[in-house]
Every structure is written in C-alpha cells, then in structure tokens.
N, C-alpha and C. Protein backbone atom coordinates (compact mmCIF):
# COMPACT_ATOMS: atom_id res chain seq x y z
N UNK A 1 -33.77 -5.58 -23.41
CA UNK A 1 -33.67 -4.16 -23.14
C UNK A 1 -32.57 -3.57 -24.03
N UNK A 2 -32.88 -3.03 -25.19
CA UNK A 2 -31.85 -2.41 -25.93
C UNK A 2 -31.06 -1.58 -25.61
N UNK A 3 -30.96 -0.59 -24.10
CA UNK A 3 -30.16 -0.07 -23.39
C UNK A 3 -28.89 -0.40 -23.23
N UNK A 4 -28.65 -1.99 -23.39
CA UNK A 4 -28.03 -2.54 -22.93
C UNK A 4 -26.22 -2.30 -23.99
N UNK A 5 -27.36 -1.99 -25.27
CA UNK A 5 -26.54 -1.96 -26.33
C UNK A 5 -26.18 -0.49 -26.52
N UNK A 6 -26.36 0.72 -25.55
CA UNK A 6 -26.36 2.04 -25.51
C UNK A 6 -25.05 2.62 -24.80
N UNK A 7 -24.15 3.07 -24.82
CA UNK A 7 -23.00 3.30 -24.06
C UNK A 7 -23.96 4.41 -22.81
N UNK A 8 -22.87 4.47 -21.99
CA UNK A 8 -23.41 5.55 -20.73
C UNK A 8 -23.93 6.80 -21.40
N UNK A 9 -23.26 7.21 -22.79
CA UNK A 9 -23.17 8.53 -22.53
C UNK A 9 -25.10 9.20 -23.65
N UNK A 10 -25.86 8.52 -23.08
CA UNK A 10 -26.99 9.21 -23.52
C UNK A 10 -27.82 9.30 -22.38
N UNK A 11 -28.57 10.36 -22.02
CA UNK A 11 -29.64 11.06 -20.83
C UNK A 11 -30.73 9.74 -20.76
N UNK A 12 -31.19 9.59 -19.39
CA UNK A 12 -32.42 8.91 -19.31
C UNK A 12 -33.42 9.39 -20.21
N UNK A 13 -33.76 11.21 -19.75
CA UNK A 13 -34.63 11.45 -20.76
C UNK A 13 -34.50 10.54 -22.33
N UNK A 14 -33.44 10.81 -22.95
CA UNK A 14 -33.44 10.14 -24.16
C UNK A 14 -34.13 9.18 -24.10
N UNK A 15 -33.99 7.40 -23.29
CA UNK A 15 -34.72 6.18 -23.57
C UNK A 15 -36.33 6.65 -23.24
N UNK A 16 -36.64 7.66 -21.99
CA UNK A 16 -37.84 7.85 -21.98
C UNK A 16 -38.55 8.17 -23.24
N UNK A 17 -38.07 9.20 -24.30
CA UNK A 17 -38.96 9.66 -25.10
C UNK A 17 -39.01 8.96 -25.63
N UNK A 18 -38.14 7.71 -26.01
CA UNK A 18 -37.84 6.53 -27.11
C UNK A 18 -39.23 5.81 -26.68
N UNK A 19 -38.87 5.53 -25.54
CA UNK A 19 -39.98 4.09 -24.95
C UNK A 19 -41.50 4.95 -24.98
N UNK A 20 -41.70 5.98 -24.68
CA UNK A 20 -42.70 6.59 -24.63
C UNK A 20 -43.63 6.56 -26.15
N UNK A 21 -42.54 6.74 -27.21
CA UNK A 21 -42.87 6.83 -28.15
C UNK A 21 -43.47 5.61 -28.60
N UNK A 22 -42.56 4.47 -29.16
CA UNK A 22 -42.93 3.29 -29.35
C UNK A 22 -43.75 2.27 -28.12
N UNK A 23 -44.26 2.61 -26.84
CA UNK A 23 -45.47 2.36 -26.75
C UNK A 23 -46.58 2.78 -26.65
N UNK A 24 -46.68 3.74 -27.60
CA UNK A 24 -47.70 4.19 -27.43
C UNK A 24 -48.31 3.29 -29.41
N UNK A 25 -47.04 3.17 -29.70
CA UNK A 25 -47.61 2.29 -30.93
C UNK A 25 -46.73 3.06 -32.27
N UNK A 26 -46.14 4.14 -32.09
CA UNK A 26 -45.41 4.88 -33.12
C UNK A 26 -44.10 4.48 -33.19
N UNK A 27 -43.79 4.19 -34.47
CA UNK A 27 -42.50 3.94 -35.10
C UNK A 27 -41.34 4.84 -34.57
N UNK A 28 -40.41 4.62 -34.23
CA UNK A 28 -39.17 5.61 -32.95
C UNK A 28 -37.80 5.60 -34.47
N UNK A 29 -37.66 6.40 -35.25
CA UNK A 29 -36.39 6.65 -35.93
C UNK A 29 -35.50 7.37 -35.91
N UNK A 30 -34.22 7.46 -35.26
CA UNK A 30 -33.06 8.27 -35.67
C UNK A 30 -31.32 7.69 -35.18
N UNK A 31 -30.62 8.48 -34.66
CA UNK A 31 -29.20 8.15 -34.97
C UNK A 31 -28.78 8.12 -33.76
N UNK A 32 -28.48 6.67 -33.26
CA UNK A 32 -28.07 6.85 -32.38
C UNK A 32 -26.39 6.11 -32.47
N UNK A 33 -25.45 6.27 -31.52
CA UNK A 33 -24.47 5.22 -31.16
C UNK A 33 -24.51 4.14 -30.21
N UNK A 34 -24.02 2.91 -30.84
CA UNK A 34 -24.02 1.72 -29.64
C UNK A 34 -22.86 0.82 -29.71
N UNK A 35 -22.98 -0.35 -28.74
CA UNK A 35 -22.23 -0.31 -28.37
C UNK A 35 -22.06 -1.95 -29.19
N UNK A 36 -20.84 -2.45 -29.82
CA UNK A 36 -20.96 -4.06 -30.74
C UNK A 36 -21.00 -5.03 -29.83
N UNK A 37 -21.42 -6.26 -30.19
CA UNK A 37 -20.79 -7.67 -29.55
C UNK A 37 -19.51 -7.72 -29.21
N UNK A 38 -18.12 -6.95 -29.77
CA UNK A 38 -17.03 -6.98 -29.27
C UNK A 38 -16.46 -5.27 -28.73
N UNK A 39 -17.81 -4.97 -28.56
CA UNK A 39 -16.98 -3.78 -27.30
C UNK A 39 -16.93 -2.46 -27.91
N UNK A 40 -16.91 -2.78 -29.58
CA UNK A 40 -16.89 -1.71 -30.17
C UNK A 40 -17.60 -0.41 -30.06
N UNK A 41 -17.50 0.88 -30.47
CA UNK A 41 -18.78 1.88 -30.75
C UNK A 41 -18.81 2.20 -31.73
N UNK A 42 -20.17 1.93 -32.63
CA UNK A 42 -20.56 2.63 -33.81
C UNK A 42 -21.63 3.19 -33.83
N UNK A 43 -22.12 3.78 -34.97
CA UNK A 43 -23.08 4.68 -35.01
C UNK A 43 -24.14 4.37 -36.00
N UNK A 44 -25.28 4.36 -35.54
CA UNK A 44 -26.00 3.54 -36.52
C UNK A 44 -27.44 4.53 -36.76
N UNK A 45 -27.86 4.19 -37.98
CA UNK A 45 -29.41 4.75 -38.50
C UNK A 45 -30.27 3.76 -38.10
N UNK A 46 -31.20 4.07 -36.83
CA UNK A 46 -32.46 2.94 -36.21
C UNK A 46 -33.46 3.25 -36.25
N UNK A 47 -34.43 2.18 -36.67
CA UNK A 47 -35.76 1.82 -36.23
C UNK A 47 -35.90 0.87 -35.14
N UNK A 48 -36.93 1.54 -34.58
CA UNK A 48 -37.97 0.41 -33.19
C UNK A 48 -39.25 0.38 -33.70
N UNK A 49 -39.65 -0.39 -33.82
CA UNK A 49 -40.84 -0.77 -34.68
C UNK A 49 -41.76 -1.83 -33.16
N UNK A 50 -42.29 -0.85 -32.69
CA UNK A 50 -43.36 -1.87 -32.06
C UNK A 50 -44.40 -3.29 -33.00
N UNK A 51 -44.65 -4.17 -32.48
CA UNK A 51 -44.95 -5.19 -33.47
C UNK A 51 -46.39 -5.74 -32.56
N UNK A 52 -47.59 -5.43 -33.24
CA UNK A 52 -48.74 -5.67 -32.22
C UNK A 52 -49.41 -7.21 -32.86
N UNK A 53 -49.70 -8.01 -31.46
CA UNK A 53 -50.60 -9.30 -32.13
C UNK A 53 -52.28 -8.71 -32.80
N UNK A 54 -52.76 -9.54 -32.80
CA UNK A 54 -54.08 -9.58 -33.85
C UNK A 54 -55.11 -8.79 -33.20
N UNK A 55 -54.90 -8.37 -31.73
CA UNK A 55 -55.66 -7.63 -30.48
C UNK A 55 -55.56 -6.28 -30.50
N UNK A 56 -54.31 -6.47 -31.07
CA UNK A 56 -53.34 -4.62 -31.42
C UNK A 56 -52.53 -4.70 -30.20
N UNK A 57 -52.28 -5.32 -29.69
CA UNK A 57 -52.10 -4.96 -28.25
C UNK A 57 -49.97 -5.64 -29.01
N UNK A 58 -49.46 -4.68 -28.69
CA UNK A 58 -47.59 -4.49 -28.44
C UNK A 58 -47.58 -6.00 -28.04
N UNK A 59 -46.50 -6.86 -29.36
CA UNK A 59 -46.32 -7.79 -28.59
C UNK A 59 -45.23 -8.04 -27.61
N UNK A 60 -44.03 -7.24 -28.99
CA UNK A 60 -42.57 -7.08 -28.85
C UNK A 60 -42.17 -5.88 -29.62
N UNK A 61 -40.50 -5.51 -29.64
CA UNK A 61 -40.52 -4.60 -30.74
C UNK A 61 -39.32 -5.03 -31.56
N UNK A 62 -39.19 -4.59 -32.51
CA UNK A 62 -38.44 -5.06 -33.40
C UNK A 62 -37.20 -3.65 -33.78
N UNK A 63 -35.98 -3.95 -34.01
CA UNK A 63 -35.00 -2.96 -34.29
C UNK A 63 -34.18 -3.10 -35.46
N UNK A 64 -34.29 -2.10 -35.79
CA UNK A 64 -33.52 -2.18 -37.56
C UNK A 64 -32.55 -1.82 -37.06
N UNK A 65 -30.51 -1.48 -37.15
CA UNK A 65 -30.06 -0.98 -37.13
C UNK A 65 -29.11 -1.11 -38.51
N UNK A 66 -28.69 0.30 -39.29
CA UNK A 66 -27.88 0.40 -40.22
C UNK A 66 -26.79 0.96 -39.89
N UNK A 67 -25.59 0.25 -39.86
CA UNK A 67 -24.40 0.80 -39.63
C UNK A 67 -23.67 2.38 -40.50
N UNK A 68 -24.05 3.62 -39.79
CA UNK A 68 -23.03 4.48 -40.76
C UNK A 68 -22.20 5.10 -39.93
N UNK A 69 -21.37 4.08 -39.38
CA UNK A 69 -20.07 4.78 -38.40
C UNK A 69 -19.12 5.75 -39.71
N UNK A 70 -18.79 4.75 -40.78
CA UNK A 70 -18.10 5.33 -41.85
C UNK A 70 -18.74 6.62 -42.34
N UNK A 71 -20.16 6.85 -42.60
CA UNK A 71 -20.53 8.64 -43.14
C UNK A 71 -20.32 9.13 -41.64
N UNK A 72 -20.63 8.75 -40.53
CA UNK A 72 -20.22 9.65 -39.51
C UNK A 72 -18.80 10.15 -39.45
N UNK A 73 -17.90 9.95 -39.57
CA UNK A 73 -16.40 9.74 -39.82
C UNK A 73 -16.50 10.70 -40.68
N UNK A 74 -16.45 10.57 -41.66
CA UNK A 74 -16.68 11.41 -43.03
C UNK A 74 -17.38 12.82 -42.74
N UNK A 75 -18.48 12.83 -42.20
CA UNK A 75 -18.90 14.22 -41.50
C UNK A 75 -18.10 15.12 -40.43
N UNK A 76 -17.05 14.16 -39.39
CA UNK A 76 -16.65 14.86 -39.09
C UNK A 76 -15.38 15.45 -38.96
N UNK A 77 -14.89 14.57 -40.28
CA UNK A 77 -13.76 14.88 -40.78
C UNK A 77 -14.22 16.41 -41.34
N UNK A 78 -15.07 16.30 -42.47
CA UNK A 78 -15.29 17.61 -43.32
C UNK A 78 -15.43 18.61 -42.33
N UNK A 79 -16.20 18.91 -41.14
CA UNK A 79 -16.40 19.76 -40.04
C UNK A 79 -15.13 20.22 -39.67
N UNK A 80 -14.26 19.34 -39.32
CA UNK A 80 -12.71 19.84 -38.48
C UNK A 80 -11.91 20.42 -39.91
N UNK A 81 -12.22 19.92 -41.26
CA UNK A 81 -11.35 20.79 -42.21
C UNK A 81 -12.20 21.84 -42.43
N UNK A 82 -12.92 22.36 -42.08
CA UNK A 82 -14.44 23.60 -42.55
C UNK A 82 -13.24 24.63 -40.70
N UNK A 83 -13.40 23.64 -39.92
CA UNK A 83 -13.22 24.64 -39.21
C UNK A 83 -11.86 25.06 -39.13
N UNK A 84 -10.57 24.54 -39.96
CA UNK A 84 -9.36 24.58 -40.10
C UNK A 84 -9.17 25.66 -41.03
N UNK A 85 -10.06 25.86 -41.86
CA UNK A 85 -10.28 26.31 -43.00
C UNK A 85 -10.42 28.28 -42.32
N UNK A 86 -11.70 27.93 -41.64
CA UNK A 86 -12.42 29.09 -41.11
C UNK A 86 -11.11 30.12 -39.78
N UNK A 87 -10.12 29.31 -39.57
CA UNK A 87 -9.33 29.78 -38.64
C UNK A 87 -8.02 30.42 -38.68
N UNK A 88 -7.66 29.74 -40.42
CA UNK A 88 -6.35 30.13 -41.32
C UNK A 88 -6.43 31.40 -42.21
N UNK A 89 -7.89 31.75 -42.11
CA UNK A 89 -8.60 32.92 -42.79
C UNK A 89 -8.56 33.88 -42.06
C-alpha cells in the first residue's frame, strides 16, 4: 500500500482518484511528497503504472519515483524572493 509512504497531510479524496485511476488501467502521474526509509520528506515526480498479466487483468502496480525535493526548494525559494520583491515596492 503506497500510502504508507504518504505523510498525513494529503485528503482521502486524493488516494481515491489515484486508485480509481490506475484501476481502471490508466497510468496515474504527478507530484507528490513522501515520506523516506529514514523518516525523511521529499518530494518526488511519480508514476503508478498498473502492470496487467496476459488476461489484461491488473496484476500489480509498479511506481517510478524521481526525487526533485532540490527543484522544489529552488521554486520556493524564487516565490518568497518574487514576493519580497513585490512588498519592498
């Protein structure tokens, strides 16, 4: 259950549309945060890739995750100087 790897702070709705999505057989992609093997939180670019046997039928699903805690950082650094910016004006 990849939930597991989800901190509290996302809505049920959220896993519903997720799970809804990928079983129905469609590829589930976007940005979520989770949670590391040591406790950490980062933020990652994911795929859930449902994976069907030879029947079609969902066997398992499969999860890409790409770590971009670092461009997240970076985004919201630029945001807080945009809005530092916008306030000294």
């Amino acid at each position: 259950d990849f939930r597991s790897l989800i901190p509290a702070f996302y809505p049920d709705y959220f896993f519903e549309a997720i799970w809804q999505q990928i079983h129905s057989g469609q590829i589930w992609h976007g940005e979520m945060r989770i949670r590391t093997h040591n406790e950490d939180i980062c933020w990652t670019d994911a795929f859930i890739i449902p994976v069907k046997d030879e029947n079609d039928t969902i066997h398992h699903f499969l999860a890409v995750l790409n770590d971009i805690t670092h461009r997240k950082e970076q985004e919201a650094e630029v945001i807080s100087l945009a809005e530092k910016l916008m306030v000294s004006e």
